[in-house]
C-alpha atoms as a PDB file:
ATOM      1  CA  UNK A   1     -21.521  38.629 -18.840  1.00  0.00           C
ATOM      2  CA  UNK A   2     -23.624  38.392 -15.451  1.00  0.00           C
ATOM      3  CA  UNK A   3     -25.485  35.720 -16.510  1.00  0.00           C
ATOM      4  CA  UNK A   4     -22.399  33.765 -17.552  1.00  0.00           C
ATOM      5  CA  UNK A   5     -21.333  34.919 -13.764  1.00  0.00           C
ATOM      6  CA  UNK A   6     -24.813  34.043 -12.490  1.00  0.00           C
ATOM      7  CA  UNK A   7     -24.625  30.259 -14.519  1.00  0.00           C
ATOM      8  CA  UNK A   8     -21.408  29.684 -13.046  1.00  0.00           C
ATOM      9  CA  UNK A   9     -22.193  30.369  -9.374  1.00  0.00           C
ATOM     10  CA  UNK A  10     -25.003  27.851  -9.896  1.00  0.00           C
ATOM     11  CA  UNK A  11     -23.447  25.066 -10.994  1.00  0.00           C
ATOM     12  CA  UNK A  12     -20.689  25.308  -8.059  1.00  0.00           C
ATOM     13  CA  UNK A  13     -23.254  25.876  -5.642  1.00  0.00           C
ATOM     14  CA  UNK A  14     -24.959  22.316  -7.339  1.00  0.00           C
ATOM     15  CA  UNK A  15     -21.462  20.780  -6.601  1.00  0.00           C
ATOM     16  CA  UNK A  16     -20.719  21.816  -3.108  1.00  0.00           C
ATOM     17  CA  UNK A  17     -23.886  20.242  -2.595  1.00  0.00           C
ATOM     18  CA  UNK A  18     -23.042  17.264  -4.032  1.00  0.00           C
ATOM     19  CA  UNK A  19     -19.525  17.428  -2.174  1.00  0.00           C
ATOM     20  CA  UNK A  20     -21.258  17.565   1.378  1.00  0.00           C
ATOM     21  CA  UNK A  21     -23.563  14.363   0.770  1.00  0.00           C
ATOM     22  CA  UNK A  22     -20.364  12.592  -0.301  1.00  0.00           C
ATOM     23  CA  UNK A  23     -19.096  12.751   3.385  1.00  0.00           C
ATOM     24  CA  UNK A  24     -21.664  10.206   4.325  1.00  0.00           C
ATOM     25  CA  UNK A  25     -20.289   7.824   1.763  1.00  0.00           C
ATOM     26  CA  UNK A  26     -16.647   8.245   2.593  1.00  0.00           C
ATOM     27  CA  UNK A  27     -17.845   8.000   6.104  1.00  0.00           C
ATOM     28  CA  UNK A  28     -19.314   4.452   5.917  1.00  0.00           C
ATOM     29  CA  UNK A  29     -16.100   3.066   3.654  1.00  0.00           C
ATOM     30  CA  UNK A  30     -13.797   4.289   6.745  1.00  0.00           C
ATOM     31  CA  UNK A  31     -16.590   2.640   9.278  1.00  0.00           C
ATOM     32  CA  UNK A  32     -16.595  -0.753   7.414  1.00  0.00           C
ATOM     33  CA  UNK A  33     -12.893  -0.549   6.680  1.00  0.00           C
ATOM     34  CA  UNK A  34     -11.856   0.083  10.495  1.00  0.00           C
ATOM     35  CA  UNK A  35     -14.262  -2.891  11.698  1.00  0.00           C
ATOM     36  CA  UNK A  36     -12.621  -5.182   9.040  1.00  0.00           C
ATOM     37  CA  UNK A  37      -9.463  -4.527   8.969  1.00  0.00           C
ATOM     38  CA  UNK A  38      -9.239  -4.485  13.128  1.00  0.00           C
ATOM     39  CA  UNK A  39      -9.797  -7.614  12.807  1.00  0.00           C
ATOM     40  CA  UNK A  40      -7.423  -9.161  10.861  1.00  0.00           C
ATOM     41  CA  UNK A  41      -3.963  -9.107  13.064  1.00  0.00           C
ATOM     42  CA  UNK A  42      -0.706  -8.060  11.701  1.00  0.00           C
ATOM     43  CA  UNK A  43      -0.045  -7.944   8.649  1.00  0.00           C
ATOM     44  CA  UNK A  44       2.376  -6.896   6.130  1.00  0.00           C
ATOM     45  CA  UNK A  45       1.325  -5.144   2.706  1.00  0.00           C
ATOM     46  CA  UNK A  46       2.655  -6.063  -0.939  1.00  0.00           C
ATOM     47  CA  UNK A  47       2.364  -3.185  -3.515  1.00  0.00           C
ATOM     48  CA  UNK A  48       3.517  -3.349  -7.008  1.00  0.00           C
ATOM     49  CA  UNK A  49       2.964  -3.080 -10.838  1.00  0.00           C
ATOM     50  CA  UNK A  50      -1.156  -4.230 -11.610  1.00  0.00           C
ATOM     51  CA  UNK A  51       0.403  -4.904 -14.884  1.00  0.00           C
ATOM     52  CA  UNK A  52       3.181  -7.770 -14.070  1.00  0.00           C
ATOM     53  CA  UNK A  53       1.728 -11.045 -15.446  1.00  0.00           C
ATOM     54  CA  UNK A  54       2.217 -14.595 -13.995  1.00  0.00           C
ATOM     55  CA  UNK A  55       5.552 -16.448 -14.356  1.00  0.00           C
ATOM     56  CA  UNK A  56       7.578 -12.944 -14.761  1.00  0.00           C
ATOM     57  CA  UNK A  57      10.622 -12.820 -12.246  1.00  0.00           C
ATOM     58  CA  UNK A  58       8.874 -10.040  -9.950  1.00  0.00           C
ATOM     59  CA  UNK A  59       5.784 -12.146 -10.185  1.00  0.00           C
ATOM     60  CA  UNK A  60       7.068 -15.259  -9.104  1.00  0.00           C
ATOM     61  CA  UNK A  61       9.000 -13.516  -6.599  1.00  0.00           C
ATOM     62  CA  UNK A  62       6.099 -11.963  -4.941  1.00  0.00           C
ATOM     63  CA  UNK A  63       4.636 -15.144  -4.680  1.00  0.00           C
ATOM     64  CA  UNK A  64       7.475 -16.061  -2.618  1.00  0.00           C
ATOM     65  CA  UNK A  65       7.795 -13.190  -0.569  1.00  0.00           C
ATOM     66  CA  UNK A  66       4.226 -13.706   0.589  1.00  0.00           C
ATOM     67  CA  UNK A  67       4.379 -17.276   1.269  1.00  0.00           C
ATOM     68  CA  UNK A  68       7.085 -16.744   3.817  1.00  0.00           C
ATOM     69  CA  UNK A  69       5.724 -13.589   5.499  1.00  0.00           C
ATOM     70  CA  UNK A  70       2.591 -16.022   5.949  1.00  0.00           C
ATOM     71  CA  UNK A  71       4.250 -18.719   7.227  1.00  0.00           C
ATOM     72  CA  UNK A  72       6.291 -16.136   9.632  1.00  0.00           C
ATOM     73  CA  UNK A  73       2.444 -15.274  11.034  1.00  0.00           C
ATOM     74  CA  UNK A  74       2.090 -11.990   8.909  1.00  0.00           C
ATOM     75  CA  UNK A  75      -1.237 -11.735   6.916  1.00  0.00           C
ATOM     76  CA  UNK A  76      -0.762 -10.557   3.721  1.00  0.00           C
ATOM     77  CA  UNK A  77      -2.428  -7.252   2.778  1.00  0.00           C
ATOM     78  CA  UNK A  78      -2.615  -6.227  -1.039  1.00  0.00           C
ATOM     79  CA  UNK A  79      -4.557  -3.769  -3.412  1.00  0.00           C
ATOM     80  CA  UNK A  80      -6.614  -6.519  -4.452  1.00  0.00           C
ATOM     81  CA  UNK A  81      -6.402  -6.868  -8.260  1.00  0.00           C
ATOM     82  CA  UNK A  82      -4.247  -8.393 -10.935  1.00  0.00           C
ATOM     83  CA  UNK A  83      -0.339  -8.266 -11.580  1.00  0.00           C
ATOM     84  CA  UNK A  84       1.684  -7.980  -7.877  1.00  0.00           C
ATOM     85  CA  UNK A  85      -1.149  -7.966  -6.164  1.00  0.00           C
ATOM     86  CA  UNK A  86      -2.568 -11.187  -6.827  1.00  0.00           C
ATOM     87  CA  UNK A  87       1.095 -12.635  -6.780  1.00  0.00           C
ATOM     88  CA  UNK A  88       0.841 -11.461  -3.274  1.00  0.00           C
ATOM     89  CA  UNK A  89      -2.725 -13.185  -2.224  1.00  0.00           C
ATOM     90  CA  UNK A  90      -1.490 -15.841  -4.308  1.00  0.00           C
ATOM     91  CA  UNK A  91       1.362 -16.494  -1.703  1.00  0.00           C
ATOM     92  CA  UNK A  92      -0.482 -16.182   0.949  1.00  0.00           C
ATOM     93  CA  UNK A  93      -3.243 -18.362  -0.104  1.00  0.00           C
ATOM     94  CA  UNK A  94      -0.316 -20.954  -0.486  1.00  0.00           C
ATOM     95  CA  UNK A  95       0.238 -20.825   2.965  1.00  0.00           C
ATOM     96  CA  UNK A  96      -2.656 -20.655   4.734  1.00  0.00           C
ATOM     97  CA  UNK A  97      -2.229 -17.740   5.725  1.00  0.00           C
ATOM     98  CA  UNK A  98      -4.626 -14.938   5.766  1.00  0.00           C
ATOM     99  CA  UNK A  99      -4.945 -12.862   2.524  1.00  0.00           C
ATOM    100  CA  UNK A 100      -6.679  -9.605   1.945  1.00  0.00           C
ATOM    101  CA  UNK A 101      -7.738  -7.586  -0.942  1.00  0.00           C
ATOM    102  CA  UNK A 102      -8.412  -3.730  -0.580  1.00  0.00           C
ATOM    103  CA  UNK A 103     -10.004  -3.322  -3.715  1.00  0.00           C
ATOM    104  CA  UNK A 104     -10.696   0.068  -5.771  1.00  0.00           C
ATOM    105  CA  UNK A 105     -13.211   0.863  -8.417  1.00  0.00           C
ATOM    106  CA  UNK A 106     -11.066   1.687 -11.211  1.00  0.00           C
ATOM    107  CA  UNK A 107     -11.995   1.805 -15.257  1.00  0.00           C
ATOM    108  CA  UNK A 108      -9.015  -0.449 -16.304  1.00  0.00           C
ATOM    109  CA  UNK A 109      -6.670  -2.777 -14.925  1.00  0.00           C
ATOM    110  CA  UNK A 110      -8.701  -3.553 -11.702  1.00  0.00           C
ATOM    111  CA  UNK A 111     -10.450  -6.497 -10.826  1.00  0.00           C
ATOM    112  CA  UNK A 112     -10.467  -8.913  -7.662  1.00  0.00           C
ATOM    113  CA  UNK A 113      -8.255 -11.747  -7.818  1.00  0.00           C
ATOM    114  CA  UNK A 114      -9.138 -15.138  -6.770  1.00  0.00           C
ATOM    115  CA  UNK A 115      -6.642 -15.563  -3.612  1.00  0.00           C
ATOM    116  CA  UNK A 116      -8.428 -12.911  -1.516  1.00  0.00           C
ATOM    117  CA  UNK A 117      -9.782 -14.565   1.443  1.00  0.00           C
ATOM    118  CA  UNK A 118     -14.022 -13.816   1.001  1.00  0.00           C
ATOM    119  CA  UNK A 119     -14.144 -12.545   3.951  1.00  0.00           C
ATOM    120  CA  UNK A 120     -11.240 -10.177   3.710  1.00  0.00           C
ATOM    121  CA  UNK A 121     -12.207  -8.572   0.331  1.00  0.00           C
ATOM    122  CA  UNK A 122     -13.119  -4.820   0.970  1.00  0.00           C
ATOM    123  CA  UNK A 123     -14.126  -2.679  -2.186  1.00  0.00           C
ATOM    124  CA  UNK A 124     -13.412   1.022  -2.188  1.00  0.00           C
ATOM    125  CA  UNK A 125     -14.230   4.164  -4.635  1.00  0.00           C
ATOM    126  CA  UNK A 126     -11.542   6.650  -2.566  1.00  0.00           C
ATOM    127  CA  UNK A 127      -8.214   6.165  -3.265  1.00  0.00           C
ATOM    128  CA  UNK A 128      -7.721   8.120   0.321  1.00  0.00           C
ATOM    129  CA  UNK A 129      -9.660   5.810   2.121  1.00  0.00           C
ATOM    130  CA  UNK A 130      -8.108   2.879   1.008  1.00  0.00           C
ATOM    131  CA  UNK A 131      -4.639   4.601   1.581  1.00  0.00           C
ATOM    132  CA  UNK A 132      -5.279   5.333   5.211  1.00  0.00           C
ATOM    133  CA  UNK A 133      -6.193   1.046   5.569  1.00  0.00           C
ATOM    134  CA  UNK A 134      -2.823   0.227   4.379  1.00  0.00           C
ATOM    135  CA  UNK A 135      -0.982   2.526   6.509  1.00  0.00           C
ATOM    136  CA  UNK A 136      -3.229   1.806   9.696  1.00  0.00           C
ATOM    137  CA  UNK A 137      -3.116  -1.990   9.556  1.00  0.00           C
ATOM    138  CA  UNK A 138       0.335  -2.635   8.095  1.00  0.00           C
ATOM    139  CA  UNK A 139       3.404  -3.993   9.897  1.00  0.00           C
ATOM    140  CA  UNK A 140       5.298  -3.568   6.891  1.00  0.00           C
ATOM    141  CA  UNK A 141       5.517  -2.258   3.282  1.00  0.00           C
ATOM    142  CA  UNK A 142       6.757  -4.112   0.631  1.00  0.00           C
ATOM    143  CA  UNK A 143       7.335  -2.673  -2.396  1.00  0.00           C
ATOM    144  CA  UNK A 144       8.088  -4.339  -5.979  1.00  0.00           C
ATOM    145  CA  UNK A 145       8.853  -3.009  -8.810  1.00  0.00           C
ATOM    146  CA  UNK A 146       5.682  -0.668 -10.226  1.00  0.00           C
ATOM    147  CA  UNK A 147       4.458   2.700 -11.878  1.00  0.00           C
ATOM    148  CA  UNK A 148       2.734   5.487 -10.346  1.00  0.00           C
ATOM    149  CA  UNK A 149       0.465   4.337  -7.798  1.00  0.00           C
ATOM    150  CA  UNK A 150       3.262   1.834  -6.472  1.00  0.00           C
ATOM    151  CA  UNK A 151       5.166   4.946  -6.096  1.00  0.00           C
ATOM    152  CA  UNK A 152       2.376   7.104  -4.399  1.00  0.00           C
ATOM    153  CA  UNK A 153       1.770   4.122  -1.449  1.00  0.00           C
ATOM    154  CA  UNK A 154       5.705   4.301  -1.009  1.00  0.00           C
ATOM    155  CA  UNK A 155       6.053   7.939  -0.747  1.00  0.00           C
ATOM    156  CA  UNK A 156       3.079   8.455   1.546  1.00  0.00           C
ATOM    157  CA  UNK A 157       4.502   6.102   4.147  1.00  0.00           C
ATOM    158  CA  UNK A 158       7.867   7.611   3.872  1.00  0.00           C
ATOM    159  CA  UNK A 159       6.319  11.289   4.612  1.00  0.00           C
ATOM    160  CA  UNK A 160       3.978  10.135   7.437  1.00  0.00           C
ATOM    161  CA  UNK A 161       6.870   8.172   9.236  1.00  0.00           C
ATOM    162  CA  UNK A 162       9.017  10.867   8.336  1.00  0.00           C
ATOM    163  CA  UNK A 163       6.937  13.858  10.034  1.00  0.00           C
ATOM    164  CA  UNK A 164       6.144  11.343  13.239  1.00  0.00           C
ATOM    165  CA  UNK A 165       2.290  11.135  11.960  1.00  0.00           C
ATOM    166  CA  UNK A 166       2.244   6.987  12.544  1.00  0.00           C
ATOM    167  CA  UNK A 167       4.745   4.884  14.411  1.00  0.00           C
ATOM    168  CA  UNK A 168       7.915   3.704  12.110  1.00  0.00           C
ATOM    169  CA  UNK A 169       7.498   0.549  10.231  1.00  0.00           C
ATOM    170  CA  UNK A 170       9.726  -1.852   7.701  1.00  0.00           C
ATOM    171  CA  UNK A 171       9.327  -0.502   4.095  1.00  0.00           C
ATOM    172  CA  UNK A 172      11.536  -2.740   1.871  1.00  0.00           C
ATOM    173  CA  UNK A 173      12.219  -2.164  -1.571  1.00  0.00           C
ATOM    174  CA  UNK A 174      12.282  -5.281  -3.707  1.00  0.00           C
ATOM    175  CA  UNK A 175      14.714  -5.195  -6.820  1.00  0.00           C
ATOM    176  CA  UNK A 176      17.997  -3.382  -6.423  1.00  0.00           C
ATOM    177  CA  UNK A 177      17.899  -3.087 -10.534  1.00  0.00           C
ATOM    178  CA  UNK A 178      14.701  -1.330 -10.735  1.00  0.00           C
ATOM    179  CA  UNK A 179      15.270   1.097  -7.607  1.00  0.00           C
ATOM    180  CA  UNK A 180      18.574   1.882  -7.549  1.00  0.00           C
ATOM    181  CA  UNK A 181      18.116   4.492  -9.690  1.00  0.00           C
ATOM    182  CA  UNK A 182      15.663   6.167  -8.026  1.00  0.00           C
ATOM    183  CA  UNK A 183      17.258   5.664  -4.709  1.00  0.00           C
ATOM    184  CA  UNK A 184      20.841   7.377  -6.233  1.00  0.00           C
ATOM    185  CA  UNK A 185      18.249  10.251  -7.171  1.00  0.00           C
ATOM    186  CA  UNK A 186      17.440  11.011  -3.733  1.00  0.00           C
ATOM    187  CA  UNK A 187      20.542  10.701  -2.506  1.00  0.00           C
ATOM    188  CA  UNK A 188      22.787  13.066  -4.898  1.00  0.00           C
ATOM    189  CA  UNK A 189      19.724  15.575  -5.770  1.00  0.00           C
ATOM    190  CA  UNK A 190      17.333  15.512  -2.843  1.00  0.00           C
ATOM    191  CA  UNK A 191      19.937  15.156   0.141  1.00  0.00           C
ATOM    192  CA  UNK A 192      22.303  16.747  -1.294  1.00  0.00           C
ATOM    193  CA  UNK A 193      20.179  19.721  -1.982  1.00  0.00           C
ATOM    194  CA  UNK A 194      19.217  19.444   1.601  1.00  0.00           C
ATOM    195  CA  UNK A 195      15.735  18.862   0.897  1.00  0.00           C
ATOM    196  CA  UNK A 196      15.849  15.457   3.083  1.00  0.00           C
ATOM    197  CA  UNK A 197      18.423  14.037   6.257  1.00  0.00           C
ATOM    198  CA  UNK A 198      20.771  11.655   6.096  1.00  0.00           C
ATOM    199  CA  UNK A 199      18.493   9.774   8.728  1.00  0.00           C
ATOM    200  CA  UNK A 200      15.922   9.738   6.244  1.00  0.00           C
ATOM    201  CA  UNK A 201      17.051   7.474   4.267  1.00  0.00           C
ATOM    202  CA  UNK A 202      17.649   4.838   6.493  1.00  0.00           C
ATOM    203  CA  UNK A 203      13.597   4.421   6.369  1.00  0.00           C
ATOM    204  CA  UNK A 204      14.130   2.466   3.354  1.00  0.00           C
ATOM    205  CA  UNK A 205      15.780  -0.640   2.640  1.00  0.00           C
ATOM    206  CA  UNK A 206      16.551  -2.350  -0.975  1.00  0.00           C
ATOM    207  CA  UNK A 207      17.087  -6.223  -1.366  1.00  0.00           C
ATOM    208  CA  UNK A 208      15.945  -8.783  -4.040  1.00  0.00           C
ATOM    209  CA  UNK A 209      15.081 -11.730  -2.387  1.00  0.00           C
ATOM    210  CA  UNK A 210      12.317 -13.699  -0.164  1.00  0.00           C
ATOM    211  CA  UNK A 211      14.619 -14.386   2.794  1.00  0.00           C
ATOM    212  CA  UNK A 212      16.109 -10.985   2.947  1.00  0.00           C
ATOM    213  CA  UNK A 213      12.344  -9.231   3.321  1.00  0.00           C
ATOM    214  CA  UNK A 214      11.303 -11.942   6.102  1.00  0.00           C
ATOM    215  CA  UNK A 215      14.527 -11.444   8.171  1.00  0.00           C
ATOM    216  CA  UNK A 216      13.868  -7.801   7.881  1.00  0.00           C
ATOM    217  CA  UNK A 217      10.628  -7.125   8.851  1.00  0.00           C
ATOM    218  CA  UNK A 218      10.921 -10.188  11.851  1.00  0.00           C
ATOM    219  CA  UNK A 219      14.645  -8.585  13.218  1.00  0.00           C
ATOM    220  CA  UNK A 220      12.151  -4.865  13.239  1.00  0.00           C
ATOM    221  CA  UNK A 221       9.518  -6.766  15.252  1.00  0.00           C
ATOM    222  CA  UNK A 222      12.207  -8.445  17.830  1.00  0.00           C
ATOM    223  CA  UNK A 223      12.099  -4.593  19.482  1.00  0.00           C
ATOM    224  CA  UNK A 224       8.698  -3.167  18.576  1.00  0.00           C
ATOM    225  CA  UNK A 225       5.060  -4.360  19.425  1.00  0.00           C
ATOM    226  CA  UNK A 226       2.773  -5.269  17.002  1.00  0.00           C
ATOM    227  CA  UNK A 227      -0.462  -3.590  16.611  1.00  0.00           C
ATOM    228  CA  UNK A 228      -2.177  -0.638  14.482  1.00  0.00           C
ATOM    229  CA  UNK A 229       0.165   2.523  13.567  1.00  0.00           C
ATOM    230  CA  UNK A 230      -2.474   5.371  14.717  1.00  0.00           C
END
């Protein structure tokens, strides 16, 4: 039994170790992130399903989307890889505009698409770190229709703007099929419950086309300087 003890104390004394060299690693993707991403300018973010494939509606419509943010003067900011996210680079590359790829090392689905500027393409192996880049250096998230990690970028803007950690910012939903569900869930379990405000949901808007998200985020920016959140 004390050895077992004795074994077990030694291998989590082996990973602490490990743990406290990893700071210098997470340290230098935050350096090189800040320097890049500073910059860029302002730019708007497009999250959504890795696994939506060219000429599908939300596809195509992404496509759109970033095409006019771009030619409103909003870089386009995505996570990089296939699906939504190169529909997003994909508009902006349209455009002219400036398109970036936060990238993360994953074991499926990822992989760089070829509308990232080469320049702008920034790989990552913390989720965190890559998180706290598209919350810094966003103007705006926009949000198609995806699974858990589309869900994850929403709700972690919605709880920092909603505890006053980073200035307020447009987040549009995109699809009033595939999140009006959701959003009826919040509002008849969670508010009603009294487990969010009323106020809190006007963080979040839903529409389901190109124009609608431009207007948004531009009528947001008649009022409020542009420029990094924290």
């Amino acid at each position: 039994m004390q050895m077992r003890k004795e074994q077990h104390h030694k291998g989590w004394n082996e990973i602490k170790t490990n743990d406290s060299w990893a700071l210098f690693k997470i340290m230098g993707e935050f350096v090189n992130g800040f320097e890049k991403m500073s910059a860029i300018g302002p730019c708007v973010s497009i999250f959504g399903s890795a696994r939506t494939r060219t000429g599908q509606k939300y596809y195509d419509l992404a496509v759109r989307i970033a095409k006019g943010l771009s030619e409103a003067g909003y870089g386009i900011i995505t996570g990089g890889g296939p699906g939504i996210m190169e529909a997003g680079n994909k508009g902006a590359n349209l455009a002219g505009g400036t398109s970036v790829g936060l990238n993360i090392d994953l074991p499926f689905e990822q992989h760089d698409n070829p509308y990232i500027d080469p320049d702008k393409s920034l790989d990552f192996d913390y989720f965190f770190v890559r998180k706290v880049m598209f919350v810094k250096y966003s103007q705006g998230f926009v949000v198609m229709p995806g699974g858990f990690g589309t869900l994850d970028e929403l709700f972690e803007a919605i709880t920092l703007i909603q505890t006053n950690k980073i200035q307020r910012f447009p987040i549009v939903l995109v699809g009033t099929t595939f999140w009006s569900g959701l959003m009826e869930w919040i509002r008849s379990t969670m508010l009603s419950e009294g487990n969010i405000s009323e106020g809190d949901l006007d963080l979040i808007k839903i529409v389901d086309t190109e124009q609608e998200v431009v207007d948004i985020i531009d009528a947001f920016y008649k009022g409020n300087t542009l420029s990094p959140n924290f």
